[in-house]
C-alpha atoms as a PDB file:
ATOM      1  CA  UNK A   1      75.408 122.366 118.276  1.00  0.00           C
ATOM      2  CA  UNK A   2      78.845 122.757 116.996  1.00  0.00           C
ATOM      3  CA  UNK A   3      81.216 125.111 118.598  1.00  0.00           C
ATOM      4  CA  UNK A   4      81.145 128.227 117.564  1.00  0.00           C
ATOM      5  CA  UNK A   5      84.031 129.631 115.620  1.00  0.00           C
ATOM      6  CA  UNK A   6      85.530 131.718 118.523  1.00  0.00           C
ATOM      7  CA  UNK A   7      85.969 128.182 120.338  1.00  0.00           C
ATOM      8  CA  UNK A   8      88.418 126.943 117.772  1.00  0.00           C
ATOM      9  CA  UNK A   9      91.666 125.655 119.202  1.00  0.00           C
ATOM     10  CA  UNK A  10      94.172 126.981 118.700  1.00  0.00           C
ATOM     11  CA  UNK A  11      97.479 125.697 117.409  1.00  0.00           C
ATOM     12  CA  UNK A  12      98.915 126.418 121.015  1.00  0.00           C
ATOM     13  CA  UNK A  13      96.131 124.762 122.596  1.00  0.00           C
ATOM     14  CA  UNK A  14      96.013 122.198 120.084  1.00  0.00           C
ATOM     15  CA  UNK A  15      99.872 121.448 120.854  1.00  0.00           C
ATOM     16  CA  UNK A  16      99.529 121.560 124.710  1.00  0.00           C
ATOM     17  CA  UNK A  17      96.413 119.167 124.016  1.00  0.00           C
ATOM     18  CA  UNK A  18      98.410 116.401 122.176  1.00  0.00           C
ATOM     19  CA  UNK A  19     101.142 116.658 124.845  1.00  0.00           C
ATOM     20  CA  UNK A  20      98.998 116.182 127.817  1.00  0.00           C
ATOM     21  CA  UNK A  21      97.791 112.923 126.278  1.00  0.00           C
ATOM     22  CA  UNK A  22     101.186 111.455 125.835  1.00  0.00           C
ATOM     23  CA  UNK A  23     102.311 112.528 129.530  1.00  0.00           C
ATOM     24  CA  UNK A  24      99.124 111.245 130.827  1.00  0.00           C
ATOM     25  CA  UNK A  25      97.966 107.812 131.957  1.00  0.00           C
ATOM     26  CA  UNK A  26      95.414 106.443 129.600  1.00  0.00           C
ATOM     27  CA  UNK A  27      95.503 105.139 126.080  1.00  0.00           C
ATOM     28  CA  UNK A  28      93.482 106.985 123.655  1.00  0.00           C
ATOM     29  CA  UNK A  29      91.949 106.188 120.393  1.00  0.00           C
ATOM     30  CA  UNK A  30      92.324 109.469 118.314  1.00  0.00           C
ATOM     31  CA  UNK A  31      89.977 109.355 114.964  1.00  0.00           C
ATOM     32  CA  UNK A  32      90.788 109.029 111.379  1.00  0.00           C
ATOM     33  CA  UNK A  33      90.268 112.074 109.611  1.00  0.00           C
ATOM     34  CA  UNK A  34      91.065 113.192 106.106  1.00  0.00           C
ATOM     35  CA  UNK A  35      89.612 116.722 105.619  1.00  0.00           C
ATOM     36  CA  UNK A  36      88.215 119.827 107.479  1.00  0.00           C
ATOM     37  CA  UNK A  37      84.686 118.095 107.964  1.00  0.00           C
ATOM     38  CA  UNK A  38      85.487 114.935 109.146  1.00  0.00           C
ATOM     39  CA  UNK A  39      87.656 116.667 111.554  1.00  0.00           C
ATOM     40  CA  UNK A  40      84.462 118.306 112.686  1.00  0.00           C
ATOM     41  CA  UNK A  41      82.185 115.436 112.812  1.00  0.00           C
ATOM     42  CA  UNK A  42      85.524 113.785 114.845  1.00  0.00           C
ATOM     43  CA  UNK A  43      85.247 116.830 117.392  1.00  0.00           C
ATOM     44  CA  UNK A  44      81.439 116.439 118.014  1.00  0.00           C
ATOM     45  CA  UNK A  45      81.599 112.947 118.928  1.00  0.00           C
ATOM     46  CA  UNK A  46      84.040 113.613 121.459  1.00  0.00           C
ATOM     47  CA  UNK A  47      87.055 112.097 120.145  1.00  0.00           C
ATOM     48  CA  UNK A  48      90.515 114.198 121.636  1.00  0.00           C
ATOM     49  CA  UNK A  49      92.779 113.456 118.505  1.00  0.00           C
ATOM     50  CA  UNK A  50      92.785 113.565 115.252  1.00  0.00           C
ATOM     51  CA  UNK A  51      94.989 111.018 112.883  1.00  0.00           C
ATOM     52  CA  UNK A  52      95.648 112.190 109.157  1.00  0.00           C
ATOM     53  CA  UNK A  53      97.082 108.496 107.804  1.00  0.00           C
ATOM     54  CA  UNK A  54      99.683 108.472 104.711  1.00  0.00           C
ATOM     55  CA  UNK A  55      97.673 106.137 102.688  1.00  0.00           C
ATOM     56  CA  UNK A  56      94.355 108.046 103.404  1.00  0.00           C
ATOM     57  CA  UNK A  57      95.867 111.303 102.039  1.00  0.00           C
ATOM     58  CA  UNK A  58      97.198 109.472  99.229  1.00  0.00           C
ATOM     59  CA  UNK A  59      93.673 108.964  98.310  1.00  0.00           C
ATOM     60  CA  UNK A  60      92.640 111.718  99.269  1.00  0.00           C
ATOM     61  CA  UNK A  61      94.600 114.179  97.236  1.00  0.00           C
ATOM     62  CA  UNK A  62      95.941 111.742  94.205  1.00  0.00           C
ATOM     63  CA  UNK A  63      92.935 109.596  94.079  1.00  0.00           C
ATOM     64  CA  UNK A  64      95.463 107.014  94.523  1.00  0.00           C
ATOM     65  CA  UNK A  65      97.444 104.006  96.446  1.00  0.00           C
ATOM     66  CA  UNK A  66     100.102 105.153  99.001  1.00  0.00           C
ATOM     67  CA  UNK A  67     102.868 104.724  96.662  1.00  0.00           C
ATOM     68  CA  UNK A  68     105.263 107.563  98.014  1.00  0.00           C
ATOM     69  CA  UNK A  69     103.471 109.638  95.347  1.00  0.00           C
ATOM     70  CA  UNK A  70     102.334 112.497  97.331  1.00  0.00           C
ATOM     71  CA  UNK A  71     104.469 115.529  97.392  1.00  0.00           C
ATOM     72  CA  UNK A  72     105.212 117.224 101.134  1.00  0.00           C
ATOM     73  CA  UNK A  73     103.059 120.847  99.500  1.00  0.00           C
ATOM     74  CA  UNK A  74     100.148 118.475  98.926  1.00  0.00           C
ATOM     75  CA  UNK A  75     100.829 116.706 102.243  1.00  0.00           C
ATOM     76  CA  UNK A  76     101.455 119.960 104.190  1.00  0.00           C
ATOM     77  CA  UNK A  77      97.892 121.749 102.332  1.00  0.00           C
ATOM     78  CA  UNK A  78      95.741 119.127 103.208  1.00  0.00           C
ATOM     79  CA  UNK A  79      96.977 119.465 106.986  1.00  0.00           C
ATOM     80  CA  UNK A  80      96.702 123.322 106.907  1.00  0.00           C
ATOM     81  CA  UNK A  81      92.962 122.894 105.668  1.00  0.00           C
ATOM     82  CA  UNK A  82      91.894 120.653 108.287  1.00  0.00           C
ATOM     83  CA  UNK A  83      94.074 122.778 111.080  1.00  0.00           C
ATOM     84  CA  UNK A  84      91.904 125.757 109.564  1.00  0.00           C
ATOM     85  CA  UNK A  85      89.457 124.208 110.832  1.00  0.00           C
ATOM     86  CA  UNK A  86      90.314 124.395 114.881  1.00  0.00           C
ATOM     87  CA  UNK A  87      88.335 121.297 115.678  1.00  0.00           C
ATOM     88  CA  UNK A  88      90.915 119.501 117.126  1.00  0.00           C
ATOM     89  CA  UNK A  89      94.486 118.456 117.321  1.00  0.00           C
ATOM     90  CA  UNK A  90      96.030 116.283 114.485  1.00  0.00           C
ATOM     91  CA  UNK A  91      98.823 114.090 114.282  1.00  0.00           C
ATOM     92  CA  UNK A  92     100.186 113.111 110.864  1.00  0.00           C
ATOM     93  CA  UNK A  93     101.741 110.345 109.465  1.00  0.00           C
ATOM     94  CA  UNK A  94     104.875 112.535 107.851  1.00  0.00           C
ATOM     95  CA  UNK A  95     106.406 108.934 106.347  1.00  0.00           C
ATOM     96  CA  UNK A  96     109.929 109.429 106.016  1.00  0.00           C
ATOM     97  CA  UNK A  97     110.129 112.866 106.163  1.00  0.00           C
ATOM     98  CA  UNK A  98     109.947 112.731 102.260  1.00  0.00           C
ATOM     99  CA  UNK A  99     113.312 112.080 101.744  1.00  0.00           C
ATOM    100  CA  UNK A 100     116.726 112.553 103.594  1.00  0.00           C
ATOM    101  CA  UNK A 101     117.474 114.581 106.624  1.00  0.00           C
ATOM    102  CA  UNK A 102     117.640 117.941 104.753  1.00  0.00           C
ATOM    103  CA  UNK A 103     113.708 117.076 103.266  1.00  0.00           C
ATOM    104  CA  UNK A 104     112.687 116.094 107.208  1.00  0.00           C
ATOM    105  CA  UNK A 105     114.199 119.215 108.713  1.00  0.00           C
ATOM    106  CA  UNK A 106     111.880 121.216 105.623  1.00  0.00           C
ATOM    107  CA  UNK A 107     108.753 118.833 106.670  1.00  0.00           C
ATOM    108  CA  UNK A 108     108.804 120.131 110.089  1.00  0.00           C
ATOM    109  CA  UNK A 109     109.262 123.359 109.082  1.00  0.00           C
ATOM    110  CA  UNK A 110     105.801 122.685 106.564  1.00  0.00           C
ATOM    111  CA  UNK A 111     103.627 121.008 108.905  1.00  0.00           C
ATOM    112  CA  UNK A 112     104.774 123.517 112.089  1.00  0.00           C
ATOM    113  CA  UNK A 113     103.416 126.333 109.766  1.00  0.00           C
ATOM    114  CA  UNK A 114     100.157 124.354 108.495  1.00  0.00           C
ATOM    115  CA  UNK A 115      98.941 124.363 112.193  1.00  0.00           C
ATOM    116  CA  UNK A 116      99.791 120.337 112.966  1.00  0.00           C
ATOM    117  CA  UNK A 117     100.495 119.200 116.158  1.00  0.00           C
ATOM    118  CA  UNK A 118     102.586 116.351 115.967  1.00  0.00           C
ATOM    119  CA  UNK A 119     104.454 114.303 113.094  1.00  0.00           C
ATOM    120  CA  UNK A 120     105.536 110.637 113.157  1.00  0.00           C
ATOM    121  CA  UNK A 121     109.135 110.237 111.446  1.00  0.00           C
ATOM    122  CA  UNK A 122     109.678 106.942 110.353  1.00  0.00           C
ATOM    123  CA  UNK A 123     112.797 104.736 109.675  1.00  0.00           C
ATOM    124  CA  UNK A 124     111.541 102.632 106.820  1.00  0.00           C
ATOM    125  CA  UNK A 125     113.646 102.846 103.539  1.00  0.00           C
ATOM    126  CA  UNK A 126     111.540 104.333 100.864  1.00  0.00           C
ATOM    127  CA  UNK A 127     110.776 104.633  98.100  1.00  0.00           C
ATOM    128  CA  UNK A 128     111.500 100.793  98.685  1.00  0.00           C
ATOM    129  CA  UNK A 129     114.402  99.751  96.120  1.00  0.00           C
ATOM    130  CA  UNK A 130     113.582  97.480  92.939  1.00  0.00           C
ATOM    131  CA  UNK A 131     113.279  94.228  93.920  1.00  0.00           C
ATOM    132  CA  UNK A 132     112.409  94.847  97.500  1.00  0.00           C
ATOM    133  CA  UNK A 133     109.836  92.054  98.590  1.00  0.00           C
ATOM    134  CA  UNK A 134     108.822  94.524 101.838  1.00  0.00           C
ATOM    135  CA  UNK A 135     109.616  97.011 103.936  1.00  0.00           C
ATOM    136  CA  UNK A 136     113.383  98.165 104.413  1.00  0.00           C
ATOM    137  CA  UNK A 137     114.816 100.101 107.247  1.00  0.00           C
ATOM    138  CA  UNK A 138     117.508 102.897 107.034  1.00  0.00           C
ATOM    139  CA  UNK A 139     120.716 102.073 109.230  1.00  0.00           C
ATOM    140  CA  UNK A 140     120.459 102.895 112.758  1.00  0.00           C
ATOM    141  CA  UNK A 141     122.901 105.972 112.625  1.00  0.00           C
ATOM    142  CA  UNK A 142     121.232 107.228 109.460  1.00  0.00           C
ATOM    143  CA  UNK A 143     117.759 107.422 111.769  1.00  0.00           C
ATOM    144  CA  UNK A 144     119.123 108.912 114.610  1.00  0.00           C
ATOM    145  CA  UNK A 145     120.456 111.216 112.641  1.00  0.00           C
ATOM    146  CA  UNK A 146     117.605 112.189 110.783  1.00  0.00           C
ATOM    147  CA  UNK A 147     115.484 112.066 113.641  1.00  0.00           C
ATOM    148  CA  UNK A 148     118.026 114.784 115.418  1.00  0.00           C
ATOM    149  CA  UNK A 149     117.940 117.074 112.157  1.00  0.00           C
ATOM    150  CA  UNK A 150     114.176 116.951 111.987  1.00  0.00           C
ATOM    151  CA  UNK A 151     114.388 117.826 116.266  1.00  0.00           C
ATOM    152  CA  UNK A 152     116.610 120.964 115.317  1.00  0.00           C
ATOM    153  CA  UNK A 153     114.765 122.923 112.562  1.00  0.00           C
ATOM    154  CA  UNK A 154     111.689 122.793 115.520  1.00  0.00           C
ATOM    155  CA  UNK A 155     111.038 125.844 115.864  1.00  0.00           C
ATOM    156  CA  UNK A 156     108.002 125.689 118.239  1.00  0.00           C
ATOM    157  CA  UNK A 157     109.142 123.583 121.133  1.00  0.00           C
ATOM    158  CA  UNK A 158     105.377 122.510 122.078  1.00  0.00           C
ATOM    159  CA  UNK A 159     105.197 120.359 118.320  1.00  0.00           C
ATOM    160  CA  UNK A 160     105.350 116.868 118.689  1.00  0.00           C
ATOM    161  CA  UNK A 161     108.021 114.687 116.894  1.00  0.00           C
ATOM    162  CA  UNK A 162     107.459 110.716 116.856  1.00  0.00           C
ATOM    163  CA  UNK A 163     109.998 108.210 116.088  1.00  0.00           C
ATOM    164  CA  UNK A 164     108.334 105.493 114.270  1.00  0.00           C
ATOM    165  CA  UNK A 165     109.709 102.364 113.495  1.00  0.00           C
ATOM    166  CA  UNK A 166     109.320  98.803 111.879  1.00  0.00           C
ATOM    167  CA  UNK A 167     112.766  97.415 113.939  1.00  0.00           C
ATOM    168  CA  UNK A 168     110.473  94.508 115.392  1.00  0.00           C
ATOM    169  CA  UNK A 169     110.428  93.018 111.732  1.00  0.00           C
ATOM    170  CA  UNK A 170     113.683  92.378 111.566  1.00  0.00           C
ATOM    171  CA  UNK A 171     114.159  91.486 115.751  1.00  0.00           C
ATOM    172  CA  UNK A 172     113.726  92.232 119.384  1.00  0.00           C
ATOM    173  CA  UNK A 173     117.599  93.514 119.697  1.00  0.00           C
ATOM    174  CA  UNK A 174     117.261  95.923 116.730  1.00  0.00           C
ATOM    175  CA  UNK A 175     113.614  97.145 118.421  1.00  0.00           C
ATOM    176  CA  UNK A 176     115.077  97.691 121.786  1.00  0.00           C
ATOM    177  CA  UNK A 177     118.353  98.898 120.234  1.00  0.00           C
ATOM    178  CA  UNK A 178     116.735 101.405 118.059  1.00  0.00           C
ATOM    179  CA  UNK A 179     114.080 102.553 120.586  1.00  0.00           C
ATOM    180  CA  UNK A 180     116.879 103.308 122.762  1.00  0.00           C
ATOM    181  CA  UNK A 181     118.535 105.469 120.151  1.00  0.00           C
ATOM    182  CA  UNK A 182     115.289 107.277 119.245  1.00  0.00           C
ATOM    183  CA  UNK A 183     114.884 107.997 123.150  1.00  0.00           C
ATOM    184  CA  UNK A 184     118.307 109.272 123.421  1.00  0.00           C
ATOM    185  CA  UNK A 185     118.027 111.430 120.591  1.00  0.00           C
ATOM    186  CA  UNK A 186     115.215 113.425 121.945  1.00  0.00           C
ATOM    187  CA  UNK A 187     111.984 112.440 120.246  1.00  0.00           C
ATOM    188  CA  UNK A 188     108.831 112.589 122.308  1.00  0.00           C
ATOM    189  CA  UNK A 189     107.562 109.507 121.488  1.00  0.00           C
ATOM    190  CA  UNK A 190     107.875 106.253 119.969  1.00  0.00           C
ATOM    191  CA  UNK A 191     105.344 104.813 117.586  1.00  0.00           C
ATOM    192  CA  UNK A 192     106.251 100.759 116.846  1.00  0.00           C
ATOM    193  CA  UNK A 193     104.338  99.313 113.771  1.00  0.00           C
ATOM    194  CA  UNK A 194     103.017  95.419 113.720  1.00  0.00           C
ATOM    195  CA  UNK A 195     103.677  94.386 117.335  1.00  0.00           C
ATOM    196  CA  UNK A 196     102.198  91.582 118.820  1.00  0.00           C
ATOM    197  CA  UNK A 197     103.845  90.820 121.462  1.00  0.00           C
ATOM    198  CA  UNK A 198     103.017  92.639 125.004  1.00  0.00           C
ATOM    199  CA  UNK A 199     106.651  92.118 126.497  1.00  0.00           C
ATOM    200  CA  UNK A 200     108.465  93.251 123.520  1.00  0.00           C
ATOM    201  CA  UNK A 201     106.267  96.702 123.701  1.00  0.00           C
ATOM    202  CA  UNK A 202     107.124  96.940 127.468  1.00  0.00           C
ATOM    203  CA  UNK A 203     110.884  96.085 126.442  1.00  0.00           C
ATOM    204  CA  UNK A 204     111.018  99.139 124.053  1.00  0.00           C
ATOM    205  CA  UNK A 205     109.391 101.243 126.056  1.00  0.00           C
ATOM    206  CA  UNK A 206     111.743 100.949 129.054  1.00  0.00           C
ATOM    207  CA  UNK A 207     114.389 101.359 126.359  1.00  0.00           C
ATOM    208  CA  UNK A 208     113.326 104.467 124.813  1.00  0.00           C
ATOM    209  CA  UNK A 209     111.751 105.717 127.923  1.00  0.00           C
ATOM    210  CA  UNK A 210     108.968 107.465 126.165  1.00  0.00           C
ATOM    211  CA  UNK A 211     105.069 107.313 125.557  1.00  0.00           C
ATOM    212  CA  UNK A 212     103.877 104.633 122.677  1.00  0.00           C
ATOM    213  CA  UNK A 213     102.094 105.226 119.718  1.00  0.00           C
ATOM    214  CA  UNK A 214     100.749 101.447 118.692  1.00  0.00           C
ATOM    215  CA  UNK A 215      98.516 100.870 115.448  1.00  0.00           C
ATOM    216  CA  UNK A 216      95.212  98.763 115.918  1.00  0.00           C
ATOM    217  CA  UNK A 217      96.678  96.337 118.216  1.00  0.00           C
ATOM    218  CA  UNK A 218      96.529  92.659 116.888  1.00  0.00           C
ATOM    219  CA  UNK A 219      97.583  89.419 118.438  1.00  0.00           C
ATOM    220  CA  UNK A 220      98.091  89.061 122.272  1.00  0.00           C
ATOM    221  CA  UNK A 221      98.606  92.632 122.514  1.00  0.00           C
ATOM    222  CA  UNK A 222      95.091  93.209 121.043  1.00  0.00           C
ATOM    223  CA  UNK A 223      94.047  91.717 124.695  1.00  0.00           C
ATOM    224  CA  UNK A 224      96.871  93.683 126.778  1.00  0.00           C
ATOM    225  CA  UNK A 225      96.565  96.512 129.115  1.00  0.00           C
ATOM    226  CA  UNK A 226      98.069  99.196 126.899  1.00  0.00           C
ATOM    227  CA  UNK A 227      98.145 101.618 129.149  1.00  0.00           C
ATOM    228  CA  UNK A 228      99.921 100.010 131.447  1.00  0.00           C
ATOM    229  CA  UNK A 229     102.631  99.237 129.116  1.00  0.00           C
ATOM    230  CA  UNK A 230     103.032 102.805 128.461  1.00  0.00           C
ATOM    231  CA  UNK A 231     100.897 102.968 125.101  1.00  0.00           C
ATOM    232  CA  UNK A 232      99.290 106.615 125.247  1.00  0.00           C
ATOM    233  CA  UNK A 233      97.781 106.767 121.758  1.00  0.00           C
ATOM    234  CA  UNK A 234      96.288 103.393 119.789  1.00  0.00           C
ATOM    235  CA  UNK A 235      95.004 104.373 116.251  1.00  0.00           C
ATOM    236  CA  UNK A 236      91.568 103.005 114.852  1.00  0.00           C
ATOM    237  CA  UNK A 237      91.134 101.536 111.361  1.00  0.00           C
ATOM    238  CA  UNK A 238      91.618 104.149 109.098  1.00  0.00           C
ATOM    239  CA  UNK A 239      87.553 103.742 107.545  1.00  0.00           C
ATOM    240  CA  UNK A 240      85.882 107.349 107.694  1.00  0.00           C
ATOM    241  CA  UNK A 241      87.490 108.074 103.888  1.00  0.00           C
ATOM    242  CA  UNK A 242      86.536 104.694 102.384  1.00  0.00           C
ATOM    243  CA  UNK A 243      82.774 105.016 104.271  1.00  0.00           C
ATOM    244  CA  UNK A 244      82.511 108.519 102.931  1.00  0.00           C
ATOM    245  CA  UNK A 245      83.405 107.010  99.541  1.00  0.00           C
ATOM    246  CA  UNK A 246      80.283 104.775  99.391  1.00  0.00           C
ATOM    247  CA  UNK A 247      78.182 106.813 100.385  1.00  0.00           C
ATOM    248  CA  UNK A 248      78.996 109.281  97.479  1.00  0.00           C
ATOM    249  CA  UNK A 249      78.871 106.262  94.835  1.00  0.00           C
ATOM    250  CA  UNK A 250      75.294 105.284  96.384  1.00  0.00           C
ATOM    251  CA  UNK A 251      74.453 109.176  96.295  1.00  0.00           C
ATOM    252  CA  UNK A 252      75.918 109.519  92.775  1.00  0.00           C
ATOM    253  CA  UNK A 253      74.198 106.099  91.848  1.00  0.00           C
ATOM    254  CA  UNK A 254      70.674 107.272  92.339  1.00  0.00           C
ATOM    255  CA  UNK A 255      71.424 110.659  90.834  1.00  0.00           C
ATOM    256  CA  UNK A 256      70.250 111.201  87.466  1.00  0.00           C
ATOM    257  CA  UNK A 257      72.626 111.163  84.905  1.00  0.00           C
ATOM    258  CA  UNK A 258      74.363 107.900  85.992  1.00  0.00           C
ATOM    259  CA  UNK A 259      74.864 105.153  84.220  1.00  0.00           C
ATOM    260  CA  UNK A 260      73.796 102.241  86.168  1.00  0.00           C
ATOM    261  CA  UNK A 261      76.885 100.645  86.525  1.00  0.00           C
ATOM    262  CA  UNK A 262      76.785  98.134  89.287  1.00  0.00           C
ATOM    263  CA  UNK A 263      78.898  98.676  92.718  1.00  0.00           C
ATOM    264  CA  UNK A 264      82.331  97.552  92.411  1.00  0.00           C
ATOM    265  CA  UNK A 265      83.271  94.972  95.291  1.00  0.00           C
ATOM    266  CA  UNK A 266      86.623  96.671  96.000  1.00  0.00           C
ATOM    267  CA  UNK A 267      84.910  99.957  95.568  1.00  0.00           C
ATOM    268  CA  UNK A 268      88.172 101.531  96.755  1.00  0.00           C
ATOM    269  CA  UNK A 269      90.627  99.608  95.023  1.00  0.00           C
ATOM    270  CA  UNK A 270      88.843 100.167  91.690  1.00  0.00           C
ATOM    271  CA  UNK A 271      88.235 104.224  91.932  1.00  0.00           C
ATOM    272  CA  UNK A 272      92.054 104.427  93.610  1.00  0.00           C
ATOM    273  CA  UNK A 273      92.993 102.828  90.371  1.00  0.00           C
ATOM    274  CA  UNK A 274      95.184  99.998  92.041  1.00  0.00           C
ATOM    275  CA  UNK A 275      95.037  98.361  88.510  1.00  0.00           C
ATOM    276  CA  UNK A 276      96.275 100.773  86.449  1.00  0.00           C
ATOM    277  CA  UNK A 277      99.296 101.167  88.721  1.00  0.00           C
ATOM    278  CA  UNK A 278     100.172  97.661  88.814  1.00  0.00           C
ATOM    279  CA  UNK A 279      99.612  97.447  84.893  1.00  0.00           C
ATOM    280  CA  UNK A 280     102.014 100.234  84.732  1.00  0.00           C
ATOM    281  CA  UNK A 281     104.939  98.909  86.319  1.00  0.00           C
ATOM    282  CA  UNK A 282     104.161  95.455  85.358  1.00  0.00           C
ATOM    283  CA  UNK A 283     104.727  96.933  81.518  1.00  0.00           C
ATOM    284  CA  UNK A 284     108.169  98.774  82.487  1.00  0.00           C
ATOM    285  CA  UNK A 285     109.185  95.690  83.771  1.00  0.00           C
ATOM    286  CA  UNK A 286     108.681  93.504  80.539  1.00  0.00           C
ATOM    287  CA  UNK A 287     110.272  96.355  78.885  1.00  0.00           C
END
């Protein structure tokens, strides 16, 4: 039976919850939710965390591609609605704050009210620059300061604040470096993106000093002992929205009324209308 609505956490309980899993010594996998119900369904099979992805509420509010579309309101709703909910806590993937250090400072302020209980703040340069062939980072002092703006307008000392980064793209010094920084500057945790190596994690953990948030580990680290190297949270594959997606195109198939059409392969990538976007710029470009 699901809990009754007088068990709900609460956003104090929710808070304490998410920081007893970074200070303690396991590695979790938290589940990837994208509304109020799959939060639920999260919560009755056991799982302690929720994740709320960038890219999954892309398409789940726009319909679309994460293209640094989504406004923080529509960001910060969708998180109140699933808080609502009290079925468990929920970290978000707040991007890059939505802009500079003024727009991070109001993003905490937006996702302390909506009920979240932590945010990952991330140092990647976006919206990426024309011409950009991937992902860009900020400048080291532009981070940190960021990163302490976002820290000051806090105003509930229990809510989580990541530092995310992509440094190991570029090299081991400018992980270490930065993870140092991000430590020094107070966040409560360091999430690094696309590591593969085991003794560059350790590395930039000793650096920052601080729990790890890792993605679905791949390469030798996919075969590591992550808590031992400090890892408190590893996310899962972000496939509850595109699952729930097929099933309503198989329901909707056999509904009357529908046309027949056949499934598309890329059922995602055709309904999130990744060719219309590319089409789009493609056009401005020839322009």
């Amino acid at each position: 039976m699901c809990a009754p609505m007088s068990d709900r956490l609460t956003t104090a309980q929710a808070r304490a919850a998410l920081r007893a899993i970074l200070a303690g010594k396991t590695c979790i996998r938290p589940a990837s939710v994208y509304d109020a119900l799959s939060a639920r369904a999260a919560a009755r099979l056991g799982f302690p965390l929720g994740m709320l992805g960038g890219s999954v509420a892309a398409l789940a509010v726009l319909g679309a591609p994460d293209h640094a579309l989504l406004s923080l309101d529509e960001f910060a709703g969708l998180c109140r609605r699933i808080c609502r909910a009290g079925a468990l806590p929920l970290i978000v993937d707040a991007d890059h704050g939505f802009g500079g250090a003024l727009h991070a400072m109001r993003t905490v302020e937006e996702l302390e009210v909506a009920g979240v209980a932590g945010m990952t703040l991330e140092d990647t340069l976006l919206p990426q620059p024309y011409g950009n062939s991937g992902p860009g980072l900020i400048q080291q002092a532009e981070a940190v300061a960021k990163l302490k703006a976002a820290l000051s307008a806090r105003q509930d000392p229990a809510f989580v604040i990541v530092a995310r980064t992509n440094a190991q793209l570029q090299d081991a010094d400018s992980l270490t470096a930065r993870a140092a920084a991000y430590g020094a500057a107070g966040a409560d945790a360091l999430f690094i993106t696309g590591a593969r190596d085991p003794d560059l994690v350790a590395r930039a953990q000793q650096a920052a000093n601080l729990p790890l948030i890792l993605p679905q580990p791949q390469g030798a680290l996919a075969k590591a002992d992550l808590a031992a190297l400090g890892v408190r949270i590893c996310l899962t594959p972000h496939r509850t929205l595109p699952a729930a997606t097929l099933a309503a195109w198989d329901s909707l198939a056999e509904t009357p009324g529908a046309n027949g059409a056949q499934r598309p392969d890329d059922l995602m990538a055709e309904l999130s209308e990744v060719a219309r976007y590319d089409t789009l710029i493609a056009r401005h470009l020839s322009d």
